[in-house]
N, C-alpha and C. Protein backbone atom coordinates (compact mmCIF):
# COMPACT_ATOMS: atom_id res chain seq x y z
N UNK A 1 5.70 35.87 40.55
CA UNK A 1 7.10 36.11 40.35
C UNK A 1 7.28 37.43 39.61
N UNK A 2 8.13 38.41 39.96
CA UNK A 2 8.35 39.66 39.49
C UNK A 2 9.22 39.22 38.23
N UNK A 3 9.22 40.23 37.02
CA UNK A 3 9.75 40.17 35.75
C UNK A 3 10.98 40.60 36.30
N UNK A 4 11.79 40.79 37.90
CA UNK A 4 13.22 40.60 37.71
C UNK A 4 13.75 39.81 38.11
N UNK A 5 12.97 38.94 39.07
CA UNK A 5 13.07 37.38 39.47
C UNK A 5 13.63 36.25 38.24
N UNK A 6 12.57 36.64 36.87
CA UNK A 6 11.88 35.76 35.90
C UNK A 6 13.44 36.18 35.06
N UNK A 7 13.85 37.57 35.20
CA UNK A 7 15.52 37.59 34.21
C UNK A 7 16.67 36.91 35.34
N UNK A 8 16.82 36.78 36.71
CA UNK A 8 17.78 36.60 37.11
C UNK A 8 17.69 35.06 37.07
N UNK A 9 16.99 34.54 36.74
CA UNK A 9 16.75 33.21 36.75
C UNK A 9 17.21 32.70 35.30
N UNK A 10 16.79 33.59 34.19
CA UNK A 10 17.13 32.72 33.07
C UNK A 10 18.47 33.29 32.81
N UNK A 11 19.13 34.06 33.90
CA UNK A 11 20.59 33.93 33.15
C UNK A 11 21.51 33.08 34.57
N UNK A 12 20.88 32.65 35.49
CA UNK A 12 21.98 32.12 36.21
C UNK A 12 21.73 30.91 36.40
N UNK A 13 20.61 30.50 35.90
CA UNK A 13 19.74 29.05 35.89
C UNK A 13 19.50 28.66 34.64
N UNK A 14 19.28 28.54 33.18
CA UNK A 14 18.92 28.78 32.24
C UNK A 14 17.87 27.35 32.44
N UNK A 15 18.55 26.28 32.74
CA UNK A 15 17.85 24.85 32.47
C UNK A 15 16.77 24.74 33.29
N UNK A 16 16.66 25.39 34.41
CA UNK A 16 15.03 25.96 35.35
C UNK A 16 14.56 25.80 34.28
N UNK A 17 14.50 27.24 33.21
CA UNK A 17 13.07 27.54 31.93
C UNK A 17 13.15 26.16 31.16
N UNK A 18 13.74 25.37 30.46
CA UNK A 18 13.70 24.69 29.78
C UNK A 18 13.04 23.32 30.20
N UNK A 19 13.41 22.79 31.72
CA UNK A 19 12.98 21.28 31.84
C UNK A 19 11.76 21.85 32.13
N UNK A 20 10.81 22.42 32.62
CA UNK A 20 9.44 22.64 32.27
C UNK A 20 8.45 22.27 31.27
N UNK A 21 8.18 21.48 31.48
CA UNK A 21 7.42 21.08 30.11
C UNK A 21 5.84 21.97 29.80
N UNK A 22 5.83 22.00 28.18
CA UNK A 22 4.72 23.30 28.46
C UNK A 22 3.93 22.10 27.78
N UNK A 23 2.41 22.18 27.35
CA UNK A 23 1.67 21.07 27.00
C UNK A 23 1.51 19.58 27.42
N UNK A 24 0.67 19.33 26.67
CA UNK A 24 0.24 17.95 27.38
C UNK A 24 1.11 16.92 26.92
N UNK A 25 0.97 15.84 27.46
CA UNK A 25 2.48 14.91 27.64
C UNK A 25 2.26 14.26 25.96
N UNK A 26 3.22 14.21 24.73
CA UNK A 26 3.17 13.93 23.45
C UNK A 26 2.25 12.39 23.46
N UNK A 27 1.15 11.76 22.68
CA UNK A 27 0.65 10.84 22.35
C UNK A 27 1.46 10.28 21.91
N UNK A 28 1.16 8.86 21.81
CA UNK A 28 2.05 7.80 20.77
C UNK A 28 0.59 7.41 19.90
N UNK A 29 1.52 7.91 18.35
CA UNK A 29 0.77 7.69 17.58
C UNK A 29 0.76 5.81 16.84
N UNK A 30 0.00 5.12 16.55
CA UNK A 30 -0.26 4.20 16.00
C UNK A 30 0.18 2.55 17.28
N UNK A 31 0.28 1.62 16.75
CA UNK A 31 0.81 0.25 17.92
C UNK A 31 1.89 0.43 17.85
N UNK A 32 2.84 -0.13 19.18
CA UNK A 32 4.04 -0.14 19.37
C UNK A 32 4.56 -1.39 18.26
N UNK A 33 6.05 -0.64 18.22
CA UNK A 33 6.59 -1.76 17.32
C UNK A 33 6.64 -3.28 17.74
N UNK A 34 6.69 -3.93 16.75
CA UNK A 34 6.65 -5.33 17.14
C UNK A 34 8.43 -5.77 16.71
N UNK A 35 8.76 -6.41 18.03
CA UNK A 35 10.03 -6.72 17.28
C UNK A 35 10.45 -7.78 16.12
N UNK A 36 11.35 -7.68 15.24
CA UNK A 36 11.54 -8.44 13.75
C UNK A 36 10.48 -8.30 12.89
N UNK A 37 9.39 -7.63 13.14
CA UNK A 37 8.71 -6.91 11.97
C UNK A 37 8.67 -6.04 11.34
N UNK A 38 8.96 -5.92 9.94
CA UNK A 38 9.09 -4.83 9.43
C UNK A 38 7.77 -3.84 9.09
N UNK A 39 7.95 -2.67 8.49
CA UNK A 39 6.66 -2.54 8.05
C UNK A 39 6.48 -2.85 6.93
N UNK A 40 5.12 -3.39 6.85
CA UNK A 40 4.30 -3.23 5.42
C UNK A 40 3.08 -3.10 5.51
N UNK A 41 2.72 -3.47 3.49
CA UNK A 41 1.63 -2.88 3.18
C UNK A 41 0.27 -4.04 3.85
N UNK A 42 -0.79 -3.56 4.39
CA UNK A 42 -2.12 -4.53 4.35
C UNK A 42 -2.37 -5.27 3.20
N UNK A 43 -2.52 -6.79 3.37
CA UNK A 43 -2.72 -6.83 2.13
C UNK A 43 -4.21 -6.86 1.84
N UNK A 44 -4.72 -6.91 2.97
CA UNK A 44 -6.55 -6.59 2.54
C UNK A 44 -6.65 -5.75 2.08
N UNK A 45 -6.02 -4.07 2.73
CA UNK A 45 -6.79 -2.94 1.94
C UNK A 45 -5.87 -3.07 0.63
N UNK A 46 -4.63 -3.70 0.45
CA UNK A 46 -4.02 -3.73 -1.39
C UNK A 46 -5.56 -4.34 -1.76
N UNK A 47 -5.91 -5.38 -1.64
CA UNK A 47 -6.74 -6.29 -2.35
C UNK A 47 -7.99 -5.32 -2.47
N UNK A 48 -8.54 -4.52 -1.50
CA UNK A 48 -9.52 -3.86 -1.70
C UNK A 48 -8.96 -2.73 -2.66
N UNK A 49 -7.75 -1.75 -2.45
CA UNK A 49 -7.11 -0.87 -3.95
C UNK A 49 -7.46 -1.79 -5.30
N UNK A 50 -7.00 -2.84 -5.42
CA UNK A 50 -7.21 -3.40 -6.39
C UNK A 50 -8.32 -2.83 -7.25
N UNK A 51 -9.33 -3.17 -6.29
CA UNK A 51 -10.71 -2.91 -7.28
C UNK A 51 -10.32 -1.63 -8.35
N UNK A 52 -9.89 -0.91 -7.62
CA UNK A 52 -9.91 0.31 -8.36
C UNK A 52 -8.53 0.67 -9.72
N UNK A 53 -7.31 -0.12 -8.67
CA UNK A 53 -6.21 0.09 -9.55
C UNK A 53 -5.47 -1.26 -10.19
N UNK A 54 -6.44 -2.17 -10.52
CA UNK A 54 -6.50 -3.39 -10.80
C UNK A 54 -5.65 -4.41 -9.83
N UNK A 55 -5.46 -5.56 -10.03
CA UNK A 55 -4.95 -7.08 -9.85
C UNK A 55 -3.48 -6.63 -9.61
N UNK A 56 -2.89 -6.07 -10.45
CA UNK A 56 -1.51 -5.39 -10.75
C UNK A 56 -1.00 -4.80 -9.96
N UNK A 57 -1.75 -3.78 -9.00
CA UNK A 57 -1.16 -3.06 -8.21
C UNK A 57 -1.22 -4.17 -6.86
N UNK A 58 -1.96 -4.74 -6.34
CA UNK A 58 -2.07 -5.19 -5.50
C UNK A 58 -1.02 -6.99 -5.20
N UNK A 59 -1.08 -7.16 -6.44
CA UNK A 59 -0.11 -8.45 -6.32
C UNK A 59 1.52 -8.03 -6.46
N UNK A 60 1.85 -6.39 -6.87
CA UNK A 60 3.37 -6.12 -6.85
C UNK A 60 3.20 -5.68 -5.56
N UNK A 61 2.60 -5.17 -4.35
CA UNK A 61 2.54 -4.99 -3.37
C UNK A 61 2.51 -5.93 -2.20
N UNK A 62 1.95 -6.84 -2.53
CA UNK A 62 1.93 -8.75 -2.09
C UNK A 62 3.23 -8.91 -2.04
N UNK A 63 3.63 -9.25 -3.91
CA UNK A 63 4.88 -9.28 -3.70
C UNK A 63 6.37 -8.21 -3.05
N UNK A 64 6.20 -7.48 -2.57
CA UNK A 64 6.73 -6.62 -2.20
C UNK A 64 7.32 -6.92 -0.64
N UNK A 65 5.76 -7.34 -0.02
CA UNK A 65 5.57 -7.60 1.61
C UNK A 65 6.69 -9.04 1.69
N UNK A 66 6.65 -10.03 0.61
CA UNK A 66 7.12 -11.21 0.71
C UNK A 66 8.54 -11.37 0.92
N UNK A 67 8.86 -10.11 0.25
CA UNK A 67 10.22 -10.10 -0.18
C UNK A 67 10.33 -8.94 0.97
N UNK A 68 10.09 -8.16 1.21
CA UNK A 68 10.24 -7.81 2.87
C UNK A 68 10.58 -8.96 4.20
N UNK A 69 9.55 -10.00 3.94
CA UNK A 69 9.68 -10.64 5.15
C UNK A 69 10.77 -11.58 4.93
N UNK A 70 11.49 -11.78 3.83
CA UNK A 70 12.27 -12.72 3.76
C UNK A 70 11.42 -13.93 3.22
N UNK A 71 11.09 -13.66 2.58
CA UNK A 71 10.23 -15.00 1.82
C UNK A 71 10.12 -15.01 -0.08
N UNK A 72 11.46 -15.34 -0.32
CA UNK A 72 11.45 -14.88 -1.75
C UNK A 72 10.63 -15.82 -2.67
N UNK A 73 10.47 -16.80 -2.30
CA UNK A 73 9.79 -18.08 -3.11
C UNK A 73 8.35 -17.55 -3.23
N UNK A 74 7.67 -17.08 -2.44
CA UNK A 74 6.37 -15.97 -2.39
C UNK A 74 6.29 -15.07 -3.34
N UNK A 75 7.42 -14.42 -2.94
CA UNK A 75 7.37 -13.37 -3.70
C UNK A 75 7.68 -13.55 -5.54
N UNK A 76 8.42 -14.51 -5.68
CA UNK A 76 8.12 -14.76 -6.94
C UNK A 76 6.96 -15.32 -7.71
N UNK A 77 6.21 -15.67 -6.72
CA UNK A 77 5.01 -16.72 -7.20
C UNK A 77 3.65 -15.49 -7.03
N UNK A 78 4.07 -14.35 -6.43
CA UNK A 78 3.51 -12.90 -6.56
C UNK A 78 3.44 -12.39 -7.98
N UNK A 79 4.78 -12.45 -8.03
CA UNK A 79 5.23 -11.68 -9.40
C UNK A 79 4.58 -12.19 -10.40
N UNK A 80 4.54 -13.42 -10.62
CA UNK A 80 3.76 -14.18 -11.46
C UNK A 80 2.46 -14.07 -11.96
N UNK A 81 1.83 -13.79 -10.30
CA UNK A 81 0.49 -12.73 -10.73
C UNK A 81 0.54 -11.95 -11.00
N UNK A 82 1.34 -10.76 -11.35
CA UNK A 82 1.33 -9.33 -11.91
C UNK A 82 1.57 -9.76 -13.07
N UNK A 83 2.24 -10.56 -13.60
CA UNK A 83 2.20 -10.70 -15.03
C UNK A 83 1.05 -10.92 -15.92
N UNK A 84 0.81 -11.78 -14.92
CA UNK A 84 -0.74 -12.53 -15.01
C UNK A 84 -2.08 -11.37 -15.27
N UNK A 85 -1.67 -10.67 -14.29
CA UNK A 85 -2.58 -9.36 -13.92
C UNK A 85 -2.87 -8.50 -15.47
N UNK A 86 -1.41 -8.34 -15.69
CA UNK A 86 -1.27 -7.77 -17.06
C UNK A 86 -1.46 -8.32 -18.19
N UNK A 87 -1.32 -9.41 -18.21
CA UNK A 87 -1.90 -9.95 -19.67
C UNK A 87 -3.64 -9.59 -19.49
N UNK A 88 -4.05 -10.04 -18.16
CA UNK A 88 -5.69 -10.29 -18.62
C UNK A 88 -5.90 -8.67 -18.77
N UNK A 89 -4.94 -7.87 -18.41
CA UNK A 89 -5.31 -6.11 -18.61
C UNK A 89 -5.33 -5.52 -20.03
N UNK A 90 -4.35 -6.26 -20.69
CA UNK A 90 -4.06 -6.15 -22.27
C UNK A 90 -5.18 -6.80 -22.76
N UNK A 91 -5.49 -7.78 -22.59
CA UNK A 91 -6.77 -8.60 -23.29
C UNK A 91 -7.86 -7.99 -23.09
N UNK A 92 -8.04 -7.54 -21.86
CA UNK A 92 -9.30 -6.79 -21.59
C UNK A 92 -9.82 -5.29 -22.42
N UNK A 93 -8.17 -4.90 -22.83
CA UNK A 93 -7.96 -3.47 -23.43
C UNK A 93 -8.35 -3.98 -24.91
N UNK A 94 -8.28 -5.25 -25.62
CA UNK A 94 -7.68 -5.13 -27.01
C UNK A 94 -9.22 -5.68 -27.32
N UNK A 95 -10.32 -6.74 -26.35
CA UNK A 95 -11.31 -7.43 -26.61
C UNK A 95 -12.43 -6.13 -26.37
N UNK A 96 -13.49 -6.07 -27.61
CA UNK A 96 -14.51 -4.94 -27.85
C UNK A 96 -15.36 -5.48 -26.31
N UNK A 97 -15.80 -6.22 -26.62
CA UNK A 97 -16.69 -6.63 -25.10
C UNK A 97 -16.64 -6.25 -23.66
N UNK A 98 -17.61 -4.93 -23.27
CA UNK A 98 -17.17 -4.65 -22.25
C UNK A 98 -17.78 -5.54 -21.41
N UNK A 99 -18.82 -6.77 -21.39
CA UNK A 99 -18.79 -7.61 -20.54
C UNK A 99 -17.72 -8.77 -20.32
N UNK A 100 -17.15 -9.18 -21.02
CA UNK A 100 -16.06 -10.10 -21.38
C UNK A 100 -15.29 -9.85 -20.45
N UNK A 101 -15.11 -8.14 -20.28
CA UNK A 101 -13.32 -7.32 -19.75
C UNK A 101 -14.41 -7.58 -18.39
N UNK A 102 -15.08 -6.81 -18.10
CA UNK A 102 -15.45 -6.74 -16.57
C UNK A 102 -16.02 -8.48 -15.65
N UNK A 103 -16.25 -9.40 -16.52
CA UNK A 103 -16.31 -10.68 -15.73
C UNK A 103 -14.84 -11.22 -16.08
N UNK A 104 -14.15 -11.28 -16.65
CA UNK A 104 -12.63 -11.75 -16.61
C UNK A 104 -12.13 -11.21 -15.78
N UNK A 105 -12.30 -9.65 -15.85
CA UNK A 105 -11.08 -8.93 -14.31
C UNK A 105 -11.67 -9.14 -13.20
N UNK A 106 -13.41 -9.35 -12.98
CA UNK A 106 -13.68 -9.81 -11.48
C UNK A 106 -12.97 -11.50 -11.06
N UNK A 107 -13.31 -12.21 -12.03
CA UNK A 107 -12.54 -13.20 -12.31
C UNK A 107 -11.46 -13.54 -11.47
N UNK A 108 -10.50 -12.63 -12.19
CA UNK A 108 -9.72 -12.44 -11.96
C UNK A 108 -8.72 -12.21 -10.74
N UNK A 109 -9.42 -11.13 -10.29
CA UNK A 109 -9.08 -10.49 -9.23
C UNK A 109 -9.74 -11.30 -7.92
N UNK A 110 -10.74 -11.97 -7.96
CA UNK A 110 -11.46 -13.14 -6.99
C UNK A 110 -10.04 -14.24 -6.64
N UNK A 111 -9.40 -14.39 -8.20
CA UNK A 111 -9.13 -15.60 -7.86
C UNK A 111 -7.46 -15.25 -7.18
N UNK A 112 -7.25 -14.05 -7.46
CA UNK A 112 -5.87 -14.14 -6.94
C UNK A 112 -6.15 -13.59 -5.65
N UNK A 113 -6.95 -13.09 -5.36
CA UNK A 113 -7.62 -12.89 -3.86
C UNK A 113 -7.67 -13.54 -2.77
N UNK A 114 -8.37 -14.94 -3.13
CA UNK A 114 -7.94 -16.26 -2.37
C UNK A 114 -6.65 -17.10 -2.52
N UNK A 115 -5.91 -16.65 -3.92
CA UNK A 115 -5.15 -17.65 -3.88
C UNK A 115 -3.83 -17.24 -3.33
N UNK A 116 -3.79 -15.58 -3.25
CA UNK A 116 -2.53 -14.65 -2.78
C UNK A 116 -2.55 -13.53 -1.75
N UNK A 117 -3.31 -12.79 -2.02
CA UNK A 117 -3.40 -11.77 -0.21
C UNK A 117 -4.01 -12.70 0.61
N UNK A 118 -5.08 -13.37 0.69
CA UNK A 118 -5.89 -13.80 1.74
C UNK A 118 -4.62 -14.70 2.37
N UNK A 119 -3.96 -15.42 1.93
CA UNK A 119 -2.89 -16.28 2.44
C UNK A 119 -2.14 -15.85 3.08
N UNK A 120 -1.88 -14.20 2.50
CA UNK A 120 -0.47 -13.16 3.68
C UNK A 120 -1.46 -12.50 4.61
N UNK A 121 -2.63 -12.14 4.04
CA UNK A 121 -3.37 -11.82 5.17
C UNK A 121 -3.64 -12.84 6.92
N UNK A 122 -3.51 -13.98 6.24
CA UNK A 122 -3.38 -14.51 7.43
C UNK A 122 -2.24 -14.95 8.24
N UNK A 123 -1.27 -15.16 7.23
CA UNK A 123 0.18 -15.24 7.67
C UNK A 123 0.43 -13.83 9.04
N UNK A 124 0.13 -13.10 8.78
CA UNK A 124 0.17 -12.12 8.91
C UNK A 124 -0.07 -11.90 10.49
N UNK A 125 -1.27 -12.39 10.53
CA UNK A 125 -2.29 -11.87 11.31
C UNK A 125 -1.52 -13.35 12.97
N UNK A 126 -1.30 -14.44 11.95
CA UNK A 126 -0.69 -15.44 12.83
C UNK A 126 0.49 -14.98 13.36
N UNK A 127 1.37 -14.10 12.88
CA UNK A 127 2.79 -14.11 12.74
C UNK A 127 3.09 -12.94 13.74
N UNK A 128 2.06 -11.84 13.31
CA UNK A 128 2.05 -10.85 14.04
C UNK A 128 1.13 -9.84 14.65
N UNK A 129 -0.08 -10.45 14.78
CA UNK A 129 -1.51 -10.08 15.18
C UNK A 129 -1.43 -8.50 14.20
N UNK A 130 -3.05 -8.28 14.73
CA UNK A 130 -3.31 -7.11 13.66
C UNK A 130 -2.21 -5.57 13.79
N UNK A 131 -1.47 -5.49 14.77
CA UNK A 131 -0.89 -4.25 14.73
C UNK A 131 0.25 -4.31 14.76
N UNK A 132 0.79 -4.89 13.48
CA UNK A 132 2.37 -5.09 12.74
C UNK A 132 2.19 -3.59 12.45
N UNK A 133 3.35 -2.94 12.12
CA UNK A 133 3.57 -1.70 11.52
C UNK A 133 3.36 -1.85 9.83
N UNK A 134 3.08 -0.72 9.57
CA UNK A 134 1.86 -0.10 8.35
C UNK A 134 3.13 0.35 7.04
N UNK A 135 3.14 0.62 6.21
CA UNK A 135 3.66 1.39 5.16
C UNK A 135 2.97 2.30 4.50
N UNK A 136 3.05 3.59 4.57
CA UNK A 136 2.81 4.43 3.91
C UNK A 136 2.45 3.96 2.37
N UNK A 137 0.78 4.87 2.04
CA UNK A 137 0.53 3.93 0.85
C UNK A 137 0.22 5.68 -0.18
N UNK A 138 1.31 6.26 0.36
CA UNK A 138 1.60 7.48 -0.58
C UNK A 138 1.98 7.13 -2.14
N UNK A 139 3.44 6.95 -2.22
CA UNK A 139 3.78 6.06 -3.35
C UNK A 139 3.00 4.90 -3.80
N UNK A 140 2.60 4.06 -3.33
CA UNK A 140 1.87 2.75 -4.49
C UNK A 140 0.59 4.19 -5.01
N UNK A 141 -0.36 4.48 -4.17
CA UNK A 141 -1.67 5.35 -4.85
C UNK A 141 -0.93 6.13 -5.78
N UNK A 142 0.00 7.05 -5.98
CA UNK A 142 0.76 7.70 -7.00
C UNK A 142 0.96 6.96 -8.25
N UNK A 143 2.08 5.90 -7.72
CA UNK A 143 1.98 4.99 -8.98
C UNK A 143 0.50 4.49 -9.51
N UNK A 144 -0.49 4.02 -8.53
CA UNK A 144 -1.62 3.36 -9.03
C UNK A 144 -2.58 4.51 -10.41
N UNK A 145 -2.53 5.67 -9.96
CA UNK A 145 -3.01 6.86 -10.36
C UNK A 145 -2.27 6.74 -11.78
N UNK A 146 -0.83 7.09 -11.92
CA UNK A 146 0.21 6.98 -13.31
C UNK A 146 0.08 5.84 -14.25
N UNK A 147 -0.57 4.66 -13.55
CA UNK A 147 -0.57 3.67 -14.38
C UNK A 147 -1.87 3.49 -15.04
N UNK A 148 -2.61 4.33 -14.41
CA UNK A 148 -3.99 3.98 -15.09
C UNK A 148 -3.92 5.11 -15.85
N UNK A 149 -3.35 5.96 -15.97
CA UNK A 149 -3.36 6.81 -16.71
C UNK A 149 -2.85 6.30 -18.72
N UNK A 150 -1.70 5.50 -17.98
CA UNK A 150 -1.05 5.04 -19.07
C UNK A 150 -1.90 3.99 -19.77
N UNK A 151 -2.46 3.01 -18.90
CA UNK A 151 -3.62 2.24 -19.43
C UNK A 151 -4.84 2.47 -19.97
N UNK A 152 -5.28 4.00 -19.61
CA UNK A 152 -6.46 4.68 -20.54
C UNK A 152 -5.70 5.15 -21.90
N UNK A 153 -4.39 5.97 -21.65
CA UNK A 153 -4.21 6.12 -23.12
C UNK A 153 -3.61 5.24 -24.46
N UNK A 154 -2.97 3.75 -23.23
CA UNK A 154 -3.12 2.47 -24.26
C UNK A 154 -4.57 2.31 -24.71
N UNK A 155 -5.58 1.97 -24.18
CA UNK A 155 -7.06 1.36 -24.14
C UNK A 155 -7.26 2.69 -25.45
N UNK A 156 -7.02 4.26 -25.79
CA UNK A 156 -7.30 4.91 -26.36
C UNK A 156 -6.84 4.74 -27.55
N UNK A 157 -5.67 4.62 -27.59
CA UNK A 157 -4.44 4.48 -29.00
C UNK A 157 -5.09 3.26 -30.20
N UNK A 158 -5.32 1.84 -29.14
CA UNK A 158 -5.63 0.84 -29.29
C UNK A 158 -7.17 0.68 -30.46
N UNK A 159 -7.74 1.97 -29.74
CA UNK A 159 -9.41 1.57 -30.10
C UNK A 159 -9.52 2.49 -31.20
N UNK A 160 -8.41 3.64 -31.33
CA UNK A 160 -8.23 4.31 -32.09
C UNK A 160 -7.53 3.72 -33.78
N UNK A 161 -6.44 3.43 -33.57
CA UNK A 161 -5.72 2.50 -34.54
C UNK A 161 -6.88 1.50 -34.98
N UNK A 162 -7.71 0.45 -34.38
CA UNK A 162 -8.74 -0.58 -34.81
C UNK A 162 -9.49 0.34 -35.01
N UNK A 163 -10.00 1.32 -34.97
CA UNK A 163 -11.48 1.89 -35.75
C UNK A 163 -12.25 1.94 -34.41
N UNK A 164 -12.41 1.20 -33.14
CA UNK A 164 -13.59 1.05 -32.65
C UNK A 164 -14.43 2.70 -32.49
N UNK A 165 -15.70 2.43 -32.75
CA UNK A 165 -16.84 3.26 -32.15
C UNK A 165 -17.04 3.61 -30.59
């Protein structure tokens, strides 16, 4: 095609150049939506965060999904574990024993494991096989990051004020 072909065309045709598609046809990224599901968080990989950003992060995220799906009675009995989460976090911070803190929070975290994600994990999995839509786990890791921050410089203040070595 001559370059005066290629101008008389884009001014007396314009939509010729445009419905052309240039590249390869767009992917669909991730599973199609499922209908009446919302998204949320996994609660396996919360439960596996846990390890790192304790009991706490992972059972307000539990509770989070519950109260997403319309299941508030869950979700309060979630919440319950974050409280929970936090006391044994304070105890763990205030007791010298670093074996004490690390078999209480495995403890811990075992038991709300079976007794709270593994349960939405399967709800889950019944309700809406493995490729329910996902939630971005930008924000919780942010928060998870801020809170441990705040919990090293409690655990610091703490050991500081008592004298510990």
């Amino acid at each position: 095609m001559s370059d005066n072909r290629i101008q008389k065309t884009r001014i007396e045709k314009p939509e010729l150049l445009t419905a052309i598609p240039v590249g390869p046809p767009p992917i669909p990224v991730g599973p199609p939506p499922i209908p009446g599901c919302p998204p949320l968080w996994n609660p396996d990989a919360a439960a596996c965060w846990s390890l790192l950003f304790t009991p706490v992060f992972g059972a307000f995220l539990i509770a989070t999904n519950w109260r997403t799906l319309g299941k508030p009675e869950k979700a309060a009995t979630s919440m319950i574990w974050v409280l929970v989460a936090i006391g044994g976090l304070l105890l763990s911070i205030v007791i010298v024993s670093q074996s004490f803190a690390t078999n209480s929070g495995t403890v811990l975290l075992l038991t709300w494991y079976f007794i709270q994600a593994r349960p939405q994990a399967l709800f889950l999995k019944e309700a809406y096989g493995k490729n329910y839509p996902r939630k971005s786990w930008g924000l919780p890791f942010l928060a998870g990051v801020g809170i441990w921050v705040v919990v090293l410089l409690i655990g610091f203040i703490v050991h500081m004020v008592m004298g510990y070595d």
